[in-house]
N, C-alpha and C. Protein backbone atom coordinates (compact mmCIF):
# COMPACT_ATOMS: atom_id res chain seq x y z
N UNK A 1 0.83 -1.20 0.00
CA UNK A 1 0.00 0.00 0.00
C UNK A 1 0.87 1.25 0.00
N UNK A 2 0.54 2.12 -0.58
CA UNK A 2 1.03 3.43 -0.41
C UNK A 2 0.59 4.27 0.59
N UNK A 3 1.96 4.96 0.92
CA UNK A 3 1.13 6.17 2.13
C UNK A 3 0.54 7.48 1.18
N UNK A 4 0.13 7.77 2.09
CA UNK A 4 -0.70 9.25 0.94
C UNK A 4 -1.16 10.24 2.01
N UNK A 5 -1.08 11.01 1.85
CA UNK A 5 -1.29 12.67 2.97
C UNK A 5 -2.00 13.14 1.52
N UNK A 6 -3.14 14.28 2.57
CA UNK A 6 -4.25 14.72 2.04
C UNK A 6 -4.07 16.37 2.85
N UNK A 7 -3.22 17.28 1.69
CA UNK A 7 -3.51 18.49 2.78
C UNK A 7 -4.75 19.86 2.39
N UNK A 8 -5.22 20.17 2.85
CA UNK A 8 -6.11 21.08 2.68
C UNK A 8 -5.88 22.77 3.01
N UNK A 9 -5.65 23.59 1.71
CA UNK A 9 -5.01 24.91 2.15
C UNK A 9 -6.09 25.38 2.24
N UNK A 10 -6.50 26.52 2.86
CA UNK A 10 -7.54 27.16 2.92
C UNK A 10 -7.70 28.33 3.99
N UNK A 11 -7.94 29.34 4.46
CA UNK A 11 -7.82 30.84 5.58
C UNK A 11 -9.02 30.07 5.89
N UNK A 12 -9.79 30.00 5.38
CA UNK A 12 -11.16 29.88 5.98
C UNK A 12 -11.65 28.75 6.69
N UNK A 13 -10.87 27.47 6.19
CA UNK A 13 -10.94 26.27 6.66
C UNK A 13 -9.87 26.19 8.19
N UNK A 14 -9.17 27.06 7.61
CA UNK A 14 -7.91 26.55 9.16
C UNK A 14 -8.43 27.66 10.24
N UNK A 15 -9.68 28.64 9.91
CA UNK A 15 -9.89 29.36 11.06
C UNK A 15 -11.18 28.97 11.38
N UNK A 16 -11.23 27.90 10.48
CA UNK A 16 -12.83 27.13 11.51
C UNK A 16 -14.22 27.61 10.86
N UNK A 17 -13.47 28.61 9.82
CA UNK A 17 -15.20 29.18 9.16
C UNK A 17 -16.03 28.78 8.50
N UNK A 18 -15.40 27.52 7.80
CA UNK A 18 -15.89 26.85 6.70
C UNK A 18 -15.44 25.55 6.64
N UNK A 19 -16.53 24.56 6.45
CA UNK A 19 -16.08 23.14 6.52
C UNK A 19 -14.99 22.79 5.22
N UNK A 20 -14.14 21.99 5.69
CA UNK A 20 -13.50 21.27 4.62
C UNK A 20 -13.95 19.96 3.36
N UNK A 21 -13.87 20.56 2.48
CA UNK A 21 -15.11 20.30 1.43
C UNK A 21 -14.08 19.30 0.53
N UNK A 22 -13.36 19.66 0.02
CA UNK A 22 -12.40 18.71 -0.58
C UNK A 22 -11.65 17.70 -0.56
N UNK A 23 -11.08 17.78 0.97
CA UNK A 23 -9.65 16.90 1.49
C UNK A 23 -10.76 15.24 1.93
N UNK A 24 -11.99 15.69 2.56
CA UNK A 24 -12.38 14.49 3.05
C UNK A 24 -12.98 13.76 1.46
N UNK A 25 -13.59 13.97 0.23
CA UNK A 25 -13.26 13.61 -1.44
C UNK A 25 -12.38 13.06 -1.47
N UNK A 26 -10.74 13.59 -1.38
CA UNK A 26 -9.61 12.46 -1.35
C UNK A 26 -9.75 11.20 -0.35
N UNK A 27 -9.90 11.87 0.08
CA UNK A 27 -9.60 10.88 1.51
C UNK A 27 -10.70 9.46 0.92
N UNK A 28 -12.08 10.01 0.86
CA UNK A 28 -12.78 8.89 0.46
C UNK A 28 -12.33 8.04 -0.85
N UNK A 29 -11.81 8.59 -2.08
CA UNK A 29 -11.73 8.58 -3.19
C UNK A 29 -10.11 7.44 -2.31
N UNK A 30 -9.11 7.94 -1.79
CA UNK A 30 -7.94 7.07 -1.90
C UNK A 30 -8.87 5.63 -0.96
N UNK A 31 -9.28 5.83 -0.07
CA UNK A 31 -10.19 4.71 0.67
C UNK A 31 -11.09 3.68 0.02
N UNK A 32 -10.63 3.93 -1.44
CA UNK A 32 -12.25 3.28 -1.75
C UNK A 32 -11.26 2.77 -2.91
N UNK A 33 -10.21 2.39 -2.59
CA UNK A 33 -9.14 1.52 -3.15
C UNK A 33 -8.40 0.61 -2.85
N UNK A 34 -7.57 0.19 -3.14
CA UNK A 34 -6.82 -1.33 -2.21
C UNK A 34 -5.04 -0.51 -2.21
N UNK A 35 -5.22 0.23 -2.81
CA UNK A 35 -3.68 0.85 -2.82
C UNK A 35 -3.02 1.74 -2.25
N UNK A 36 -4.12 2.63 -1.10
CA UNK A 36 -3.61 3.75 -0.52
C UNK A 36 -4.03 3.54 1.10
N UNK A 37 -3.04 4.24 1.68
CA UNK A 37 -3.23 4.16 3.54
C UNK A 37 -3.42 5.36 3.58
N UNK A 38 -3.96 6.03 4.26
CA UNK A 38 -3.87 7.91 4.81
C UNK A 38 -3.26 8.08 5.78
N UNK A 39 -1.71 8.33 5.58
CA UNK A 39 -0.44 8.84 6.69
C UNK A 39 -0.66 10.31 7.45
N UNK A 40 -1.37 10.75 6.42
CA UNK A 40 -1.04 12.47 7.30
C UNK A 40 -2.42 12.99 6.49
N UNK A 41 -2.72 13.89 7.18
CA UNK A 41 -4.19 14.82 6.89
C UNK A 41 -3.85 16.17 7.59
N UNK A 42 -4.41 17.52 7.13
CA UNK A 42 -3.96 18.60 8.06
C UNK A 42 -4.12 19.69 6.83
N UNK A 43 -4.59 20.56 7.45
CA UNK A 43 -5.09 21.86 6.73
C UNK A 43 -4.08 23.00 7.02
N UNK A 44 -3.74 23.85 6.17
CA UNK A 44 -3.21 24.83 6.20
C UNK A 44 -3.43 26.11 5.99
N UNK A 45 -2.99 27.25 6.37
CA UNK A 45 -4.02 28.14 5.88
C UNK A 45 -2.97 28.82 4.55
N UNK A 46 -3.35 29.87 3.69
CA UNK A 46 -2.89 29.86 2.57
C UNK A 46 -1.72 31.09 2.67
N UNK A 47 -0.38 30.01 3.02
CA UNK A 47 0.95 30.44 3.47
C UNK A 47 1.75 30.51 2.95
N UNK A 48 2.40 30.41 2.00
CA UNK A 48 3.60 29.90 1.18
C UNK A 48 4.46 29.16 2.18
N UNK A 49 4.74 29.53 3.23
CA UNK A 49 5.55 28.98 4.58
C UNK A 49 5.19 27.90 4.66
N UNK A 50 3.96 27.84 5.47
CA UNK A 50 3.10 26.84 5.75
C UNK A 50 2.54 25.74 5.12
N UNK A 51 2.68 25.92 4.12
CA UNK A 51 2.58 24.49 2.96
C UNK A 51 3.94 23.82 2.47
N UNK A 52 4.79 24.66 2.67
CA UNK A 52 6.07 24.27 1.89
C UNK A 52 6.60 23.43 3.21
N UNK A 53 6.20 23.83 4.35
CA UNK A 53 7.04 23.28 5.67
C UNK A 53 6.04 21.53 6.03
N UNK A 54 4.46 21.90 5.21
CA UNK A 54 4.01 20.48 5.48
C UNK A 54 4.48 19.70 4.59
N UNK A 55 4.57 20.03 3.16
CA UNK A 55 5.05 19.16 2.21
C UNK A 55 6.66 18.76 2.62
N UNK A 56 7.39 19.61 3.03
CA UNK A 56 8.73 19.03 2.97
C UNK A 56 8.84 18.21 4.15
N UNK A 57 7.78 18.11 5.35
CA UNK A 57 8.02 17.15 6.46
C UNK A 57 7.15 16.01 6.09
N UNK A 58 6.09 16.02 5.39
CA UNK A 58 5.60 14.89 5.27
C UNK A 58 6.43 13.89 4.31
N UNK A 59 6.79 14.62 3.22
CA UNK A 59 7.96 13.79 2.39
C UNK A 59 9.62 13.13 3.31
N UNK A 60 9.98 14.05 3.64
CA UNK A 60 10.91 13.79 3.83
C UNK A 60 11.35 13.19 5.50
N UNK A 61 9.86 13.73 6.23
CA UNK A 61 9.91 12.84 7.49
C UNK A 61 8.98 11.71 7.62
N UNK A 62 7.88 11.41 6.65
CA UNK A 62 6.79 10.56 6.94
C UNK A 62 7.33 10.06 6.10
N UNK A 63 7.50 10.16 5.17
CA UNK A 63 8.16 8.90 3.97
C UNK A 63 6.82 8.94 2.92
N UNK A 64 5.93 10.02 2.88
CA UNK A 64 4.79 9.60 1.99
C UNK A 64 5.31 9.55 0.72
N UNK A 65 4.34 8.21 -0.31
CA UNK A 65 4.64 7.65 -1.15
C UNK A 65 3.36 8.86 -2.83
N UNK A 66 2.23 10.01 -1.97
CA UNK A 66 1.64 10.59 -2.65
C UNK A 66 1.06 11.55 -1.85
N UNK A 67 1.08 12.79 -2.03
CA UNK A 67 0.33 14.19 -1.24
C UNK A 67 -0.43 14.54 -2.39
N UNK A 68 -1.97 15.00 -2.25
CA UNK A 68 -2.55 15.97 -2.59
C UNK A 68 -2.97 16.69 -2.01
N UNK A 69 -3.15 17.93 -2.54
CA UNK A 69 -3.57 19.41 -2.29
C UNK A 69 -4.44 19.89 -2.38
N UNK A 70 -5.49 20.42 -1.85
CA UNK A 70 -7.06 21.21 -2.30
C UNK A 70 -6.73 22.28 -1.97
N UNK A 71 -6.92 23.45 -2.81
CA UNK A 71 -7.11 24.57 -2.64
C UNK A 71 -5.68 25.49 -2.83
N UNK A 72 -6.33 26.58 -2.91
CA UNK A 72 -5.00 27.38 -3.23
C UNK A 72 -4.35 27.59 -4.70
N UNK A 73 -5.30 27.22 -5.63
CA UNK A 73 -4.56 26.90 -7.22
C UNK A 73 -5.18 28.26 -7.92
N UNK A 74 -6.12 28.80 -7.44
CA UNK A 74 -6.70 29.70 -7.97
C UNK A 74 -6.02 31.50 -8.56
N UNK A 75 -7.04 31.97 -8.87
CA UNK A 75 -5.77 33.39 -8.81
C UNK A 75 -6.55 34.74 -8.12
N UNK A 76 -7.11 34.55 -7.45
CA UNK A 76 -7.32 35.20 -5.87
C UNK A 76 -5.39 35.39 -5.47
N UNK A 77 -5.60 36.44 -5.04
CA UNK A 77 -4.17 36.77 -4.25
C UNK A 77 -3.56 36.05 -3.40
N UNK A 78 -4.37 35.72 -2.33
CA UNK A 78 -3.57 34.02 -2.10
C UNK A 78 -3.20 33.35 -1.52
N UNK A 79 -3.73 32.72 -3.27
CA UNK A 79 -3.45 31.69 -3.18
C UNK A 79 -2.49 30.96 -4.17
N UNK A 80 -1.53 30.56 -3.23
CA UNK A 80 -0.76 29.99 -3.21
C UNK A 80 0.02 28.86 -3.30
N UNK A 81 -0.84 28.21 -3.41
CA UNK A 81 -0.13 26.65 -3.41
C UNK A 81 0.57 26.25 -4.22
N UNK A 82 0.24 26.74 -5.76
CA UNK A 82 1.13 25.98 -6.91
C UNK A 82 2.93 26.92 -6.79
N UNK A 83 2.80 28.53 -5.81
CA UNK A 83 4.30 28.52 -5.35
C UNK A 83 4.81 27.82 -4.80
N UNK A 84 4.30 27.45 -3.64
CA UNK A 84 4.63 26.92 -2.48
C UNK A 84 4.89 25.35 -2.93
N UNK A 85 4.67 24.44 -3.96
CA UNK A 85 4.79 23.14 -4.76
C UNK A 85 5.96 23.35 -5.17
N UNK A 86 5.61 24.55 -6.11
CA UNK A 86 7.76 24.63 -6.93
C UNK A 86 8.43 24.55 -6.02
N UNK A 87 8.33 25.54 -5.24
CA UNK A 87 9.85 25.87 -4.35
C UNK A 87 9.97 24.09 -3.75
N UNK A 88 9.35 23.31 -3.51
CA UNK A 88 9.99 22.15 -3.02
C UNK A 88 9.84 20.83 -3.90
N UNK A 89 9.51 20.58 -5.08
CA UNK A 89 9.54 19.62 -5.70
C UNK A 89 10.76 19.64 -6.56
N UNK A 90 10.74 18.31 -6.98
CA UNK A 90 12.88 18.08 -7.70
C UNK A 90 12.49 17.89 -9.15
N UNK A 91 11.20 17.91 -9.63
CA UNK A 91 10.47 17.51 -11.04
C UNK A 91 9.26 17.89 -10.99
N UNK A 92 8.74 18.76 -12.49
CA UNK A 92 7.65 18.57 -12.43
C UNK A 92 6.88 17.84 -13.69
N UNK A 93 5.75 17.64 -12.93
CA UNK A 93 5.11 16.38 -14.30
C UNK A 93 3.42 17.23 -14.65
N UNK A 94 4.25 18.12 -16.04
CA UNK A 94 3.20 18.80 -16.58
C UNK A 94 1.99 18.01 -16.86
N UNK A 95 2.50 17.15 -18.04
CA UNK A 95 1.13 16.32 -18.32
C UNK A 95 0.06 15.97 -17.38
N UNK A 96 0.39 16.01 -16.02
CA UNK A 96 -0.32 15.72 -15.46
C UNK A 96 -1.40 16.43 -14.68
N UNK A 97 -0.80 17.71 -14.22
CA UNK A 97 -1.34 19.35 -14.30
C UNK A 97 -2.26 19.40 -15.83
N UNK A 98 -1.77 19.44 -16.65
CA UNK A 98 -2.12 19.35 -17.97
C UNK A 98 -3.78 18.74 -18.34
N UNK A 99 -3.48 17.11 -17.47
CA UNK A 99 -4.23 16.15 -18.15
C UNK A 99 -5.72 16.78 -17.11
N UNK A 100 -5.15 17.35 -15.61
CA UNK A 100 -6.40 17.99 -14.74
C UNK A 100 -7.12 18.78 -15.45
N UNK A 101 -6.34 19.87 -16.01
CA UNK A 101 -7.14 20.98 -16.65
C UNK A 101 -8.16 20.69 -18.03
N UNK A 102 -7.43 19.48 -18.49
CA UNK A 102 -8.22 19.45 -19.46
C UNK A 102 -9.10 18.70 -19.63
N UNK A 103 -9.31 17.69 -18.43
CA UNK A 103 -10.52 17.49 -18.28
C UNK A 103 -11.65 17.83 -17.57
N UNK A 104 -10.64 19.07 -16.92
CA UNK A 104 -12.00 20.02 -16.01
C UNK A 104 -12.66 20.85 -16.82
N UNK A 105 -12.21 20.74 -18.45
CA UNK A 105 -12.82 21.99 -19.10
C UNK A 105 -13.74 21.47 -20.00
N UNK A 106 -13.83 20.04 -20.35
CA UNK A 106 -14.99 19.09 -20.84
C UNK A 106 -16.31 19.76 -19.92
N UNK A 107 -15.94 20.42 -18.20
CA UNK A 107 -17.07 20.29 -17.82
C UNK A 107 -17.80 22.20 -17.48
N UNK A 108 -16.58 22.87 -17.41
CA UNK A 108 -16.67 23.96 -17.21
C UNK A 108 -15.49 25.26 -18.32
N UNK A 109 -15.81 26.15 -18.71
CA UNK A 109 -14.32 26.87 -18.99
C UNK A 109 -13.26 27.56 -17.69
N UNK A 110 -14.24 27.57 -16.49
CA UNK A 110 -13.26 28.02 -15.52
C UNK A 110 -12.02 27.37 -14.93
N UNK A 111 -12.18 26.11 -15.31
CA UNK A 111 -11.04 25.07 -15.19
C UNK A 111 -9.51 25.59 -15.77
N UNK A 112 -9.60 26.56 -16.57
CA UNK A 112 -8.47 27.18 -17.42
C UNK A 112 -8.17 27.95 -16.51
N UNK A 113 -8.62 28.15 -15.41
CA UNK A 113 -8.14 29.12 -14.27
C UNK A 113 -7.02 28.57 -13.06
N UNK A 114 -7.05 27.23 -13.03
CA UNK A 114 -6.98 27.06 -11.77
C UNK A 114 -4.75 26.69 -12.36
N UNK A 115 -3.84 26.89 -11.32
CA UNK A 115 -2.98 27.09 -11.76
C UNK A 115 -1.93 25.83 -10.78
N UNK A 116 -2.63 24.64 -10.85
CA UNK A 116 -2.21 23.65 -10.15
C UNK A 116 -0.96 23.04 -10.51
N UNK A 117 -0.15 22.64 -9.85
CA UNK A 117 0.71 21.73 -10.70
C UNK A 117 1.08 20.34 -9.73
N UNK A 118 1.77 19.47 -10.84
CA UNK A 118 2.04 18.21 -10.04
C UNK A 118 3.21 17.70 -10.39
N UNK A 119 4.30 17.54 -9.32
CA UNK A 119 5.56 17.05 -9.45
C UNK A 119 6.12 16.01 -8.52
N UNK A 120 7.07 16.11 -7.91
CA UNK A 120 8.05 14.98 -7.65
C UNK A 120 8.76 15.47 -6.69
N UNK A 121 8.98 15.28 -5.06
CA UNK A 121 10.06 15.36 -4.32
C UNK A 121 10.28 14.31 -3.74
N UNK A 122 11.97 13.74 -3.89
CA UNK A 122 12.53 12.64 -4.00
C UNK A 122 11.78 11.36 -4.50
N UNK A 123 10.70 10.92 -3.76
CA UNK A 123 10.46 9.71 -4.20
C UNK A 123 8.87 9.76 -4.07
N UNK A 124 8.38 11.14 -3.87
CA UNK A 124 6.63 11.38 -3.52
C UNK A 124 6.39 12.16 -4.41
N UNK A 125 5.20 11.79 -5.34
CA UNK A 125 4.15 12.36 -5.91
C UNK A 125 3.47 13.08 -5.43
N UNK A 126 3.62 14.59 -5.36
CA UNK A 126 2.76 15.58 -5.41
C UNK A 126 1.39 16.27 -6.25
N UNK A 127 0.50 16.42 -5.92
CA UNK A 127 -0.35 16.58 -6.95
C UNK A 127 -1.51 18.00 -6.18
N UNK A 128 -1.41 18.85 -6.55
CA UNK A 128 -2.37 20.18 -6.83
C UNK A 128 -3.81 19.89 -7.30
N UNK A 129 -4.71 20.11 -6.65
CA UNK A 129 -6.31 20.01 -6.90
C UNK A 129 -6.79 21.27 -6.41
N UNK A 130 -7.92 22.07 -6.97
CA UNK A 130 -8.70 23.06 -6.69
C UNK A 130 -9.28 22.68 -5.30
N UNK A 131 -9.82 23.49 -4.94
CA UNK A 131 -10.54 23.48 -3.84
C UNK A 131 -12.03 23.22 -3.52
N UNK A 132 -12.74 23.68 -4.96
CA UNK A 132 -14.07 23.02 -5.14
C UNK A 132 -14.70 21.67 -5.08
N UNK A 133 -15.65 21.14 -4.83
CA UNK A 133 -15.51 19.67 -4.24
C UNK A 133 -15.53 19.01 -6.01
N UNK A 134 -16.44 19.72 -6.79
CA UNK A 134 -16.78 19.17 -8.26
C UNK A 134 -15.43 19.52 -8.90
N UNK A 135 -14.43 20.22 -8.87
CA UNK A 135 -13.03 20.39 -9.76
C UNK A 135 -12.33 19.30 -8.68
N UNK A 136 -12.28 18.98 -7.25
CA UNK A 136 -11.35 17.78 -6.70
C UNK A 136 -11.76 16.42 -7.46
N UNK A 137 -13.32 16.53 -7.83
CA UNK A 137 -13.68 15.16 -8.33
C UNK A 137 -13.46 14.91 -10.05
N UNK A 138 -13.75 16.05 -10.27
CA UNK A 138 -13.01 15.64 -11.48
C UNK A 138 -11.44 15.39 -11.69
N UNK A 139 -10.84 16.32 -11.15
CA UNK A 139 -8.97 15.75 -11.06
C UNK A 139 -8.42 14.54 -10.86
N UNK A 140 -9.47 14.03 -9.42
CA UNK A 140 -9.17 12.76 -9.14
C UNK A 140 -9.70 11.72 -10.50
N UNK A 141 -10.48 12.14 -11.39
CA UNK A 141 -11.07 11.21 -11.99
C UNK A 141 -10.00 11.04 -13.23
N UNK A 142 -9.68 12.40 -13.16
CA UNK A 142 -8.50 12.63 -14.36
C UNK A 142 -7.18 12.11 -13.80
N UNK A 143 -6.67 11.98 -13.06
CA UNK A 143 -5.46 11.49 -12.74
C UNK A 143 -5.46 10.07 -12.04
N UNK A 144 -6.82 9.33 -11.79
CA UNK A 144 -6.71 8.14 -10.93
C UNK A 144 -6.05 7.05 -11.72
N UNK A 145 -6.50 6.75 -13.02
CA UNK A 145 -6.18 6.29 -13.52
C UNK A 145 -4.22 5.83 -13.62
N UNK A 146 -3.95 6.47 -13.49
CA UNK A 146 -2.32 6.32 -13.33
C UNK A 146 -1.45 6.65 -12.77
N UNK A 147 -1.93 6.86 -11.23
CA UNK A 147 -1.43 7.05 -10.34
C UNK A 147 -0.27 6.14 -9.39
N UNK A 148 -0.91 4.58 -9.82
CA UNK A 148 -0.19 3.39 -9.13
C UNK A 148 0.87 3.25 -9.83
N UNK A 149 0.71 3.87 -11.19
CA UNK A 149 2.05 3.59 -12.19
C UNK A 149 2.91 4.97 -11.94
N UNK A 150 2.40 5.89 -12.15
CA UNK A 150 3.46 6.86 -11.57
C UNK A 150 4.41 6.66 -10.55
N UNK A 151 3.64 6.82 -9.59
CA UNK A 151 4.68 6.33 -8.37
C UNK A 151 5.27 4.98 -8.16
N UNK A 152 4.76 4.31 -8.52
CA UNK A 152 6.14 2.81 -9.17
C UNK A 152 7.15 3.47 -9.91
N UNK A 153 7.02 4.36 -11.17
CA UNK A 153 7.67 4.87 -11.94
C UNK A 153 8.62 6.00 -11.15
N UNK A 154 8.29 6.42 -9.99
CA UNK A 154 9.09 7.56 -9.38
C UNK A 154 10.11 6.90 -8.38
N UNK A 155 9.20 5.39 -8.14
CA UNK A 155 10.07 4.62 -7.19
C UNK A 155 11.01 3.81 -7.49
N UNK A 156 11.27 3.60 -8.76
CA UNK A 156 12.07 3.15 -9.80
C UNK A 156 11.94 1.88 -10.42
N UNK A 157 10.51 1.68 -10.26
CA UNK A 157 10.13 0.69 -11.13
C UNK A 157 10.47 0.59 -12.82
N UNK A 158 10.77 -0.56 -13.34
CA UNK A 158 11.67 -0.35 -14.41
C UNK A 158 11.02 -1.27 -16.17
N UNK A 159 9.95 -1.38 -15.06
CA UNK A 159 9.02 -1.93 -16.36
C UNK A 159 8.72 -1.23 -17.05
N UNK A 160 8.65 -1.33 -18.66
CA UNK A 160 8.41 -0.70 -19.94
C UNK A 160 7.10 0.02 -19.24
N UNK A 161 6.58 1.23 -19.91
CA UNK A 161 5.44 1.96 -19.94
C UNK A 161 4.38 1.05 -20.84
N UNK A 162 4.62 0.62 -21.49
CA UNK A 162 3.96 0.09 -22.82
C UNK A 162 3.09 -0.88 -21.95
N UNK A 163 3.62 -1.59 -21.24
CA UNK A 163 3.49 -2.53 -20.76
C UNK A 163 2.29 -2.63 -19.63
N UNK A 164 1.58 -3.46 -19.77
CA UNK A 164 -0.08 -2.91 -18.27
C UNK A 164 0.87 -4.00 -17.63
């Protein structure tokens, strides 16, 4: 099984004003699989500090094997998250940012807004999701699919791609 942390950025969520609408979506969505454990959960509010300090301890002290992100991708002032991703990932994996947006826009054009990205520190898959519960469900729907292979692939699994 993989570990997987679920963090939730949000001012409004970390001061109690507003329920967390997204992170518990992952949470169900990795649960309702045979491949993921939930190591870490925890909301942040929208910091550049404060996200960069959860991502780099959950990676590099929990050992998680996948983090996603709700919230913060937007372009409201900020928010922040897709900075706060660069400054600590060692790769990033456009296509996969890429493959979110473009299937959030099958359902909406505001999907061209959201400024998520998803990369790689050391050996954990990072991945950026909006904050809306209908743009988390579509991302997840857009990226579930090859998620178990990614991170084999980050972990240095060495089997052809071609290959199921």
């Amino acid at each position: 099984m993989f570990k997987a942390g679920v963090l939730t950025v949000s001012d409004s969520t970390y001061q109690g004003l507003r329920e967390d609408a997204g992170g518990p979506l992952i949470c169900e969505y990795l649960e309702g699989t045979d491949k993921f454990q939930i190591s870490a959960t925890g909301v942040t509010p929208d910091e550049e500090d404060e996200i960069r300090k959860t991502l780099v301890s959950w990676v590099d002290e929990l050992g998680l094997d996948i983090i996603f992100t709700t919230g913060g991708t937007g372009l409201s002032p900020r928010d922040v998250t897709p900075e706060a991703t660069l400054d600590v990932i060692d790769r990033a994996i456009p296509g996969m940012s890429e493959a979110i947006r473009a299937y959030g826009l099958n359902k909406t054009p505001r999907a061209m807004l959201s400024r998520g990205v998803v990369g790689v520190r050391g050996k954990c898959l990072i991945i950026n999701l909006p904050g809306s519960p209908k743009a988390v469900r579509d991302g997840l729907e857009a990226v579930g699919p090859v998620l178990e292979h990614a991170i084999m692939k980050i972990q240095g699994d060495t089997t052809p791609c071609g290959n199921p």
